[in-house]
PDB file of N, CA and C in Angstrom:
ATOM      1  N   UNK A   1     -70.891-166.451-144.503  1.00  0.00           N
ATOM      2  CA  UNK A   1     -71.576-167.326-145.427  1.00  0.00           C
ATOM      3  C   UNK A   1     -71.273-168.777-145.066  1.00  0.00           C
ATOM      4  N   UNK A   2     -72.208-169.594-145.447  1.00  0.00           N
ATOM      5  CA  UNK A   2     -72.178-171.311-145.042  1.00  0.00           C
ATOM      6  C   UNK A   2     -71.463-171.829-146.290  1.00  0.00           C
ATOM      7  N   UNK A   3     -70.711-172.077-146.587  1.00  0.00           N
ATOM      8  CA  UNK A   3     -69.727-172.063-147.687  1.00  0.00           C
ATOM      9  C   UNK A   3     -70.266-173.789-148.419  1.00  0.00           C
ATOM     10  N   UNK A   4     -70.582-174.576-147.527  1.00  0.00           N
ATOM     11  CA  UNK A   4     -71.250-175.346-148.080  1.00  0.00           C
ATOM     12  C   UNK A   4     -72.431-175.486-148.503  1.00  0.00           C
ATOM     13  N   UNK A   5     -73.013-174.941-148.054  1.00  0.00           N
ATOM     14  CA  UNK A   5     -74.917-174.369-148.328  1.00  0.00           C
ATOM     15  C   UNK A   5     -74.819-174.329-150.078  1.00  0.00           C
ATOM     16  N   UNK A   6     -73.583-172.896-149.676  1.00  0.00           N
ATOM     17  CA  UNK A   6     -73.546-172.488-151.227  1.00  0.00           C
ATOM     18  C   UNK A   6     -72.860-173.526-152.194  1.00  0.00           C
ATOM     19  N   UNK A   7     -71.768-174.321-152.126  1.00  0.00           N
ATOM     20  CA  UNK A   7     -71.350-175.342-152.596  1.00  0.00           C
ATOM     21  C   UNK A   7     -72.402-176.250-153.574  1.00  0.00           C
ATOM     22  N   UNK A   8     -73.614-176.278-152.063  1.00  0.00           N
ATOM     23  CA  UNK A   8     -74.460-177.498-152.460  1.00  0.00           C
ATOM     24  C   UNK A   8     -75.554-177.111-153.692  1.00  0.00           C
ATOM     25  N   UNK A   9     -75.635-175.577-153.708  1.00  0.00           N
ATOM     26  CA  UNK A   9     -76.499-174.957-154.048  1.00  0.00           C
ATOM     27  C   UNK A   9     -76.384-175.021-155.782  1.00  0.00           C
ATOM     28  N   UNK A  10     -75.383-175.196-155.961  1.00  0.00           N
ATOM     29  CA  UNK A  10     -74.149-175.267-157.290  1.00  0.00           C
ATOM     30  C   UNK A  10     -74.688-173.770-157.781  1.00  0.00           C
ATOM     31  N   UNK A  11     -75.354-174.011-159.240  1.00  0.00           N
ATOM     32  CA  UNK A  11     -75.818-172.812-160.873  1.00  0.00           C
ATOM     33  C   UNK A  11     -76.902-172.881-160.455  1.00  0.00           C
ATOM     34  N   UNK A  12     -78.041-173.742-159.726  1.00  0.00           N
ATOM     35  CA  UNK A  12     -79.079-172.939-158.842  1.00  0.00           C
ATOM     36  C   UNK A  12     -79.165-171.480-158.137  1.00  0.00           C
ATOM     37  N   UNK A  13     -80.333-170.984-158.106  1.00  0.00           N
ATOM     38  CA  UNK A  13     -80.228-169.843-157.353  1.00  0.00           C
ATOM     39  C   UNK A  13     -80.838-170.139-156.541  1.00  0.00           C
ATOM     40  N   UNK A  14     -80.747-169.087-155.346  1.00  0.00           N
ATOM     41  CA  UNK A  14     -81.719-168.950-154.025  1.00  0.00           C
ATOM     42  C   UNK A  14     -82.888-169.326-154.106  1.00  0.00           C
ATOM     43  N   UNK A  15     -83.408-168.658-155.559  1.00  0.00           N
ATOM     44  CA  UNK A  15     -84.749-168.460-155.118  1.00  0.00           C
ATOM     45  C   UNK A  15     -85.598-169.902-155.387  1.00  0.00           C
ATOM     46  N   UNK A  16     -84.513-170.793-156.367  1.00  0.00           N
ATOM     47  CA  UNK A  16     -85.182-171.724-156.811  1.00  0.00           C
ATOM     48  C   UNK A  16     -85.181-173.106-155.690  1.00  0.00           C
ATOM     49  N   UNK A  17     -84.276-172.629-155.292  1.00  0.00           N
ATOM     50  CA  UNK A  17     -84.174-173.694-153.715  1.00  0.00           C
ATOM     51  C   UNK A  17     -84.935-173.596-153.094  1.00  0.00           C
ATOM     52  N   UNK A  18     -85.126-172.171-152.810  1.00  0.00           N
ATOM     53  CA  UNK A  18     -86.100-171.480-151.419  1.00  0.00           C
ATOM     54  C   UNK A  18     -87.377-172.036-151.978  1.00  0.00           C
ATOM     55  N   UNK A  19     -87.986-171.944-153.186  1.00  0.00           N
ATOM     56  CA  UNK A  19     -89.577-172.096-153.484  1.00  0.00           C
ATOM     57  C   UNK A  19     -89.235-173.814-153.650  1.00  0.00           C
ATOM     58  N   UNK A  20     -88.074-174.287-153.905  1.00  0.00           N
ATOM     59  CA  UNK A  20     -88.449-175.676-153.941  1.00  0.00           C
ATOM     60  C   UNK A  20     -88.330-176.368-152.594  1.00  0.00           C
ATOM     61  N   UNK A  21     -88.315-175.652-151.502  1.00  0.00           N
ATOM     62  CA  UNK A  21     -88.009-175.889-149.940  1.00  0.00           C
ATOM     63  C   UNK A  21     -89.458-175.585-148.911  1.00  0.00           C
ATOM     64  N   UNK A  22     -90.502-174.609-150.095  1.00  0.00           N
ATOM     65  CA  UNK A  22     -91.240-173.717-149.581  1.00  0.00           C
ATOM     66  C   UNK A  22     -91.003-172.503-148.410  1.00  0.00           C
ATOM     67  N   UNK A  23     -89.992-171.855-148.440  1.00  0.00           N
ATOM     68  CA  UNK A  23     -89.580-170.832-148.140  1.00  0.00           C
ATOM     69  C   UNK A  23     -89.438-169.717-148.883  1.00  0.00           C
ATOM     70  N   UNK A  24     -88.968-168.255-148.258  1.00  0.00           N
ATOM     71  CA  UNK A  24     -88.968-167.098-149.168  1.00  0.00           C
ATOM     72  C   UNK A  24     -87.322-167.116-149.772  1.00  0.00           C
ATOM     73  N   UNK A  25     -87.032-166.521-150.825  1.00  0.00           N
ATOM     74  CA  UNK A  25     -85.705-166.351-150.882  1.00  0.00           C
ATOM     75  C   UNK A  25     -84.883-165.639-150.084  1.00  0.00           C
ATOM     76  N   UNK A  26     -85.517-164.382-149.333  1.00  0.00           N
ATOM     77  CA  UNK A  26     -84.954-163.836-148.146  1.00  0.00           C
ATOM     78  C   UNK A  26     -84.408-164.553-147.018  1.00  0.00           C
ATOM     79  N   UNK A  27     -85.533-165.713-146.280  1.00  0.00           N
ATOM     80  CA  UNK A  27     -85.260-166.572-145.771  1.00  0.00           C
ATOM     81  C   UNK A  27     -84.571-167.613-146.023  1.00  0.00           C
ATOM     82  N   UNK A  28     -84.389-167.767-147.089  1.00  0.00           N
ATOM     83  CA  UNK A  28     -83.071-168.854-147.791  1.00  0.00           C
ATOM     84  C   UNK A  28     -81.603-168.482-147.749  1.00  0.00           C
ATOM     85  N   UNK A  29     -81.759-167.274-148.119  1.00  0.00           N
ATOM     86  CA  UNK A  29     -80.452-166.041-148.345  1.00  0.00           C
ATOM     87  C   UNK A  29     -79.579-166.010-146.649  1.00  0.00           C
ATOM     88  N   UNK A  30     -80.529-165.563-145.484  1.00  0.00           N
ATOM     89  CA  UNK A  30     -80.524-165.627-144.088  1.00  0.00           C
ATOM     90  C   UNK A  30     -79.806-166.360-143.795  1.00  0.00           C
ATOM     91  N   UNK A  31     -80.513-167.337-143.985  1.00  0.00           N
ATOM     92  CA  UNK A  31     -80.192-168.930-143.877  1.00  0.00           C
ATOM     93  C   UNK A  31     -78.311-169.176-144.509  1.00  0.00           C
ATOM     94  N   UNK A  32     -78.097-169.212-145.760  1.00  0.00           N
ATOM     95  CA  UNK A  32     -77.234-169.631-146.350  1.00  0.00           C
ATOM     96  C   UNK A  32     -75.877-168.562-145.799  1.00  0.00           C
ATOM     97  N   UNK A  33     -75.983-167.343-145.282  1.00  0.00           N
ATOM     98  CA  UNK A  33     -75.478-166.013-144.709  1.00  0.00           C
ATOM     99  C   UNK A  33     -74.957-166.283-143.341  1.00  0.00           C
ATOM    100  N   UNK A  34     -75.757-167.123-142.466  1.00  0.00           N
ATOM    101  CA  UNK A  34     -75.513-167.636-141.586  1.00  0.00           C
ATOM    102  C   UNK A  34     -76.403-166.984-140.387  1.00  0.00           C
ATOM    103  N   UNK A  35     -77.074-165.888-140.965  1.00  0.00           N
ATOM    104  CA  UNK A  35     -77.703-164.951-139.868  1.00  0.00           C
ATOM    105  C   UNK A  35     -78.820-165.555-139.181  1.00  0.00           C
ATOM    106  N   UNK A  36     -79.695-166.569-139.564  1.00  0.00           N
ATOM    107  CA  UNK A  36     -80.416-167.373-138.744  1.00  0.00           C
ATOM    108  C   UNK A  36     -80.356-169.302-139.287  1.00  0.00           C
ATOM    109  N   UNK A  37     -81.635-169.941-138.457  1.00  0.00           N
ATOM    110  CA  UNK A  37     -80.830-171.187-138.450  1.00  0.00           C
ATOM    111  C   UNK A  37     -82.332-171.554-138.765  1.00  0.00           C
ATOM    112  N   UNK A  38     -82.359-172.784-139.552  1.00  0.00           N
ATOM    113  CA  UNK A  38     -84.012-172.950-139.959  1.00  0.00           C
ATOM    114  C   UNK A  38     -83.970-173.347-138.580  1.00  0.00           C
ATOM    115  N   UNK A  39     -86.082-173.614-138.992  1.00  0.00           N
ATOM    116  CA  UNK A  39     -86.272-174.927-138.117  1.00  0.00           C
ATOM    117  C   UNK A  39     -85.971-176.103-138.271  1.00  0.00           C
ATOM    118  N   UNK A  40     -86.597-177.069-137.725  1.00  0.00           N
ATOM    119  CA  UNK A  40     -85.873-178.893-138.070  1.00  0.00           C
ATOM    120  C   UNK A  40     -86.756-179.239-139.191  1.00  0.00           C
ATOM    121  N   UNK A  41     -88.042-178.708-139.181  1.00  0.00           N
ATOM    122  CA  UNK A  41     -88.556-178.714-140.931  1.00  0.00           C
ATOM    123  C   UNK A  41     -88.046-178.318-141.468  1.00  0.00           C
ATOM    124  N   UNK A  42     -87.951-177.071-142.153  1.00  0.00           N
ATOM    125  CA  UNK A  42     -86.964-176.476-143.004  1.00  0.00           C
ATOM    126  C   UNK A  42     -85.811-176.909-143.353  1.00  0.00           C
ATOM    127  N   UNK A  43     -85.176-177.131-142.320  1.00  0.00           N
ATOM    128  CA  UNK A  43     -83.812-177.781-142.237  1.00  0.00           C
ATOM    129  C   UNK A  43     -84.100-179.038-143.235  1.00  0.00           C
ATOM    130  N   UNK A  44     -84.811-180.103-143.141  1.00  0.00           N
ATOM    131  CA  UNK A  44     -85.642-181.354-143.725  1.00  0.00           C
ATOM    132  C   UNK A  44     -85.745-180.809-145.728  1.00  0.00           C
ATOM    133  N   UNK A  45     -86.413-179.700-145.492  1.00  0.00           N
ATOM    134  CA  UNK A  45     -86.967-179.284-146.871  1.00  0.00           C
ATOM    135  C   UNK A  45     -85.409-179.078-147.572  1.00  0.00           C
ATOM    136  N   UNK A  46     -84.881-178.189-146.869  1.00  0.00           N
ATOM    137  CA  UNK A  46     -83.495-177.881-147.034  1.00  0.00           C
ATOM    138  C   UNK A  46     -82.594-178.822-147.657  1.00  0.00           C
ATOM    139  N   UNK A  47     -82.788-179.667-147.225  1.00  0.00           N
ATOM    140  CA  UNK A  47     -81.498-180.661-147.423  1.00  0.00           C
ATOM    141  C   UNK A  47     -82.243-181.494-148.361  1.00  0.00           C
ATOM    142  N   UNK A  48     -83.049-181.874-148.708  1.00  0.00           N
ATOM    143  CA  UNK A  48     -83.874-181.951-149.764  1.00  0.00           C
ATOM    144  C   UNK A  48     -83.512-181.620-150.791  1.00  0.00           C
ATOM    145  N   UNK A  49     -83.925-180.434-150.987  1.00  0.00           N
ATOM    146  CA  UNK A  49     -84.081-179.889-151.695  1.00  0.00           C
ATOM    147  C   UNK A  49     -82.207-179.275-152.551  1.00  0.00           C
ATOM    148  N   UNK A  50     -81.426-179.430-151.617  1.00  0.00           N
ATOM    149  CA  UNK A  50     -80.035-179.132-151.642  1.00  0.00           C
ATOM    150  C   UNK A  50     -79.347-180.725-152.036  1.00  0.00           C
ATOM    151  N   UNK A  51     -80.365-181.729-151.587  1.00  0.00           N
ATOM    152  CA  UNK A  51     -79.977-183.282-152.009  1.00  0.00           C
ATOM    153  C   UNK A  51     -78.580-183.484-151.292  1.00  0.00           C
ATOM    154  N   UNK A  52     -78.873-183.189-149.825  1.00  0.00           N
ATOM    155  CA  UNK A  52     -77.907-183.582-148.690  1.00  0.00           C
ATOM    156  C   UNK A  52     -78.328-184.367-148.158  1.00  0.00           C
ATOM    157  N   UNK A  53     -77.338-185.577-147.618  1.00  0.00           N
ATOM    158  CA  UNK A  53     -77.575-186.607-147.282  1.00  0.00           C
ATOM    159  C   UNK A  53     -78.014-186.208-145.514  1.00  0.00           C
ATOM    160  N   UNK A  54     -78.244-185.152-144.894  1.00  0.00           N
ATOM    161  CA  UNK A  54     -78.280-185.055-143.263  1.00  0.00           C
ATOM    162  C   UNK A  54     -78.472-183.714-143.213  1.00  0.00           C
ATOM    163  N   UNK A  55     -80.005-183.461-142.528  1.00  0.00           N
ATOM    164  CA  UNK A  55     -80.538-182.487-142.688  1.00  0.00           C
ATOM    165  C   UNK A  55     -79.794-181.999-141.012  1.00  0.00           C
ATOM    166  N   UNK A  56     -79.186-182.596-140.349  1.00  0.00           N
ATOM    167  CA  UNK A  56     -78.424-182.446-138.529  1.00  0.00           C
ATOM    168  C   UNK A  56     -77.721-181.182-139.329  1.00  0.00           C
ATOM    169  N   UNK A  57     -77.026-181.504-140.433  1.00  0.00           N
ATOM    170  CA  UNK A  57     -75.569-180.418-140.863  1.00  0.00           C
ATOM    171  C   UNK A  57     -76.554-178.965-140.607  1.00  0.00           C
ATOM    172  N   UNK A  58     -77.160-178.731-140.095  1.00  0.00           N
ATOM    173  CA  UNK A  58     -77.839-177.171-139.984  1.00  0.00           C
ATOM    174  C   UNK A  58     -77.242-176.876-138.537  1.00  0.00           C
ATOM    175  N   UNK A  59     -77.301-177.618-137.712  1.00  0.00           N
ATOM    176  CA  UNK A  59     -76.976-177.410-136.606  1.00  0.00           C
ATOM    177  C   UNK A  59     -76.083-177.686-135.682  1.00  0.00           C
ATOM    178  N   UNK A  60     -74.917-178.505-136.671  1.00  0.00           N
ATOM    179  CA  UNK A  60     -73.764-178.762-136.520  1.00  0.00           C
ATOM    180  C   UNK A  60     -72.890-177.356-136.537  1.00  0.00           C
ATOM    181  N   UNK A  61     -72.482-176.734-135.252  1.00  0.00           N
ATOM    182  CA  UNK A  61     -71.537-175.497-135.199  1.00  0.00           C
ATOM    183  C   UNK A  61     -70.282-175.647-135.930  1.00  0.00           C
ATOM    184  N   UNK A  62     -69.396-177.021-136.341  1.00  0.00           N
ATOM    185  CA  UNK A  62     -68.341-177.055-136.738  1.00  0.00           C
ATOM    186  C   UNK A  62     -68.280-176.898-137.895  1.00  0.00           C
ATOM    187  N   UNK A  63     -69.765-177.223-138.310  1.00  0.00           N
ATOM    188  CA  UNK A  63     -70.191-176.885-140.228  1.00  0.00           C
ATOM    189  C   UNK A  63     -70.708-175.660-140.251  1.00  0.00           C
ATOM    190  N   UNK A  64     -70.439-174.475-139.644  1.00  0.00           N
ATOM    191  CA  UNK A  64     -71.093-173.231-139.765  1.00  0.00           C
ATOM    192  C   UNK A  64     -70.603-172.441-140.767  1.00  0.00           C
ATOM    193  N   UNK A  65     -69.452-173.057-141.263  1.00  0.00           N
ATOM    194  CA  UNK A  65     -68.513-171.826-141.860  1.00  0.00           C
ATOM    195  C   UNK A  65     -68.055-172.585-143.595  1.00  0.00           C
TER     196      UNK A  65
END
């Protein structure tokens, strides 16, 4: 799990991120699990939508965990 994903995610759920990201919650879930990596859109919607200041932290390996 992306331990910050979920951090950021707070008493939100998946699903409300994911549809406010335009993604599925499956694909949000993936995502936050660590099992795949958005794209650089997504990533964009993502951090958005998570109200992170740097949508890069997706693909930063040292922030994987």
């Amino acid at each position: 799990m992306i331990k910050w994903m979920f951090e950021a995610r707070g008493n939100r759920t998946q699903a409300e991120i994911a549809n406010e990201a335009g993604i599925t919650q499956q694909a949000y879930s993936a995502i936050e699990r660590g099992d795949m990596r958005p794209s650089v859109e997504t990533a964009k919607r993502l951090a958005k939508a998570l109200k992170l200041p740097d949508w890069i932290r997706f693909f930063d390996d040292k922030q994987a965990s």
